[in-house]
Protein backbone atom coordinates (compact mmCIF):
# COMPACT_ATOMS: atom_id res chain seq x y z
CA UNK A 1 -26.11 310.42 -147.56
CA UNK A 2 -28.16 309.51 -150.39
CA UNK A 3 -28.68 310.28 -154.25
CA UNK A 4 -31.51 313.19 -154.00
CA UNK A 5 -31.52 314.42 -157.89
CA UNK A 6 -29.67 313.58 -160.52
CA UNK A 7 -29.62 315.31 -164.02
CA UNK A 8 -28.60 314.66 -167.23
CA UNK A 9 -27.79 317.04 -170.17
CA UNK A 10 -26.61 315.33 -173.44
CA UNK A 11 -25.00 312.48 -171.95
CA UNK A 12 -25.79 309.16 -174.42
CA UNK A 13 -29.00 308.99 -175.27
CA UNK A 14 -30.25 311.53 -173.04
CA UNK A 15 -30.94 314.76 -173.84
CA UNK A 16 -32.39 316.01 -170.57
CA UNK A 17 -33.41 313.76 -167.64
CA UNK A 18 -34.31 315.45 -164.51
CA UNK A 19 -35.04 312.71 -161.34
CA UNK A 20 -35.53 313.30 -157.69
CA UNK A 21 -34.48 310.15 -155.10
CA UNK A 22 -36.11 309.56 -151.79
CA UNK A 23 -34.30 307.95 -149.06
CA UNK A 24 -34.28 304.44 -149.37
CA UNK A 25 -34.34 301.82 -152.17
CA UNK A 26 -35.70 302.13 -155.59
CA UNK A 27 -35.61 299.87 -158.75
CA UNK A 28 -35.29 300.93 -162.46
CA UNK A 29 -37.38 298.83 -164.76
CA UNK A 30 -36.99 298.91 -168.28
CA UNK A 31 -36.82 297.00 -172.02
CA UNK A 32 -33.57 296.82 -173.50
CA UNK A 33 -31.89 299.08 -174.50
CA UNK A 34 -34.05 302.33 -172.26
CA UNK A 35 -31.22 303.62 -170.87
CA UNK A 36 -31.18 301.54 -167.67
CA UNK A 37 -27.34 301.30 -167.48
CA UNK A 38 -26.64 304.93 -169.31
CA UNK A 39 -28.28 306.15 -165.69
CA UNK A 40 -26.28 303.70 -163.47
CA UNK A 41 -23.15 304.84 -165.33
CA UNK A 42 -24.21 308.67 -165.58
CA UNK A 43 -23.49 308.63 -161.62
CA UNK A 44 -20.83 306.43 -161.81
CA UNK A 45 -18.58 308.53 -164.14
CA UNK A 46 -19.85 312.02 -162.48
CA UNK A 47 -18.20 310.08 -159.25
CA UNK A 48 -15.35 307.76 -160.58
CA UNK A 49 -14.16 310.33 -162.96
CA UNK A 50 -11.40 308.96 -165.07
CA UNK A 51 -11.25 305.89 -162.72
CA UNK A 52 -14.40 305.24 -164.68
CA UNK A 53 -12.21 305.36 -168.04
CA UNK A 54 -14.28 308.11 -169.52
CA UNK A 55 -11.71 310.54 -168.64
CA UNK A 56 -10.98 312.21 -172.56
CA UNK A 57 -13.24 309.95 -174.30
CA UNK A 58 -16.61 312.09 -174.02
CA UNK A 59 -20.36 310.13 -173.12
CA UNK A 60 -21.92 312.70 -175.55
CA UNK A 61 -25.38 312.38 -177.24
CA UNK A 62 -25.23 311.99 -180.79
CA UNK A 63 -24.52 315.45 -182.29
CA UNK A 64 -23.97 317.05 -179.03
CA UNK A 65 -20.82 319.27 -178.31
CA UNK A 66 -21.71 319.08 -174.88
CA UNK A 67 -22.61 316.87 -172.26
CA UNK A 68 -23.19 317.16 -168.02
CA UNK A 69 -24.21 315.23 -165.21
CA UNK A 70 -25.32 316.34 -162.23
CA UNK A 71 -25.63 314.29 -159.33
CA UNK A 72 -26.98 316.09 -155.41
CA UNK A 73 -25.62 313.73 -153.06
CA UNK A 74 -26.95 316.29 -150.15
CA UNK A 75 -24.37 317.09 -148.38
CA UNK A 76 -22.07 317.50 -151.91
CA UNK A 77 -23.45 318.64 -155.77
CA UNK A 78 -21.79 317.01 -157.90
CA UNK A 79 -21.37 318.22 -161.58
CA UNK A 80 -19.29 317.42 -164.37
CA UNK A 81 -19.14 317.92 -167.76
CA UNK A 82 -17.80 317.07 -171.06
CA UNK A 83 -16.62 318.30 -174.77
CA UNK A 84 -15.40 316.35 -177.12
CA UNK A 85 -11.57 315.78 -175.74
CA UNK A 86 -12.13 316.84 -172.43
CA UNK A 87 -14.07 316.85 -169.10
CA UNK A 88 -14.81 319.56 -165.95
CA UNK A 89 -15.29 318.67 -162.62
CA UNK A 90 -16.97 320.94 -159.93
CA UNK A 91 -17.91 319.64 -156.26
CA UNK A 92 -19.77 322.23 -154.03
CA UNK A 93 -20.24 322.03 -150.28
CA UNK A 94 -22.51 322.92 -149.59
CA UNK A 95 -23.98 323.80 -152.59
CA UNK A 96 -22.86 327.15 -153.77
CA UNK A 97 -19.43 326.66 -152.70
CA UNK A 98 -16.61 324.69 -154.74
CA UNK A 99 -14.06 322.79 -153.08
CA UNK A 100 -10.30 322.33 -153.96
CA UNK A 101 -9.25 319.24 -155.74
CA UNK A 102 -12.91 317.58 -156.38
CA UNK A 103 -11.55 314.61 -157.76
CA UNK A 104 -9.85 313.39 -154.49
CA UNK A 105 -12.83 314.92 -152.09
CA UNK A 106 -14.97 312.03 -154.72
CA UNK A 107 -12.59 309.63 -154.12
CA UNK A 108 -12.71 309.91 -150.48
CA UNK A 109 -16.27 309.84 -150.36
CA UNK A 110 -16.47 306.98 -153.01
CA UNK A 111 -14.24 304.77 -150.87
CA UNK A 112 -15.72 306.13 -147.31
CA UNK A 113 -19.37 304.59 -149.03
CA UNK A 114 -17.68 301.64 -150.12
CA UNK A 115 -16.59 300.77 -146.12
CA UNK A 116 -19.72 301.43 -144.95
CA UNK A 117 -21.26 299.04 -147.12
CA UNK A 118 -19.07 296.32 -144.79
């Protein structure tokens, strides 16, 4: 499994990002302050959820009342948004199809990557 798009609407200092991933490694180069670590942390809260401590505390743009990430691991599409005060998470498999408790499908996957990494 691997990151194949990710998009971002109104989330920091984005206000739209669309980027396809091949397989296989890839390196984000940037000045300070570019938004390096809003991407890194874009995926990271889609996936972690409020294990991430966003949970209530919305990554909106400035002046934004909304704010989503969407992250297509493949096999799952990830999406979740914010508004000021709260968040919505949705995970499809396959795509098209929402599952039942999306936070704890993430958290198995999350942790299933984390063991392979071993």
């Amino acid at each position: 499994m691997h990151l194949a798009h990710l998009r971002l609407r109104d989330f920091r200092n984005y206000a739209r990002l669309d980027a396809d991933f091949s397989p296989g490694f890839h390196l984000l180069l940037g000045r300070n302050a570019q938004g390096k670590s809003s991407l890194l942390d874009a995926i990271a809260d889609a996936l972690g959820g409020a294990k991430r401590g966003s949970g209530a505390t919305a990554p909106l743009r400035s002046g934004a009342a909304r704010g989503e990430v969407q992250v297509d691991l493949g096999a799952y599409l990830v999406t979740r948004t914010w508004r000021e005060g709260s968040d919505r998470l949705v995970v499809e498999s396959p795509p098209g199809s929402p599952l039942r408790s999306p936070q704890a499908v993430l958290d198995r996957l999350v942790g299933d990557l984390r063991s392979e990494e071993h």
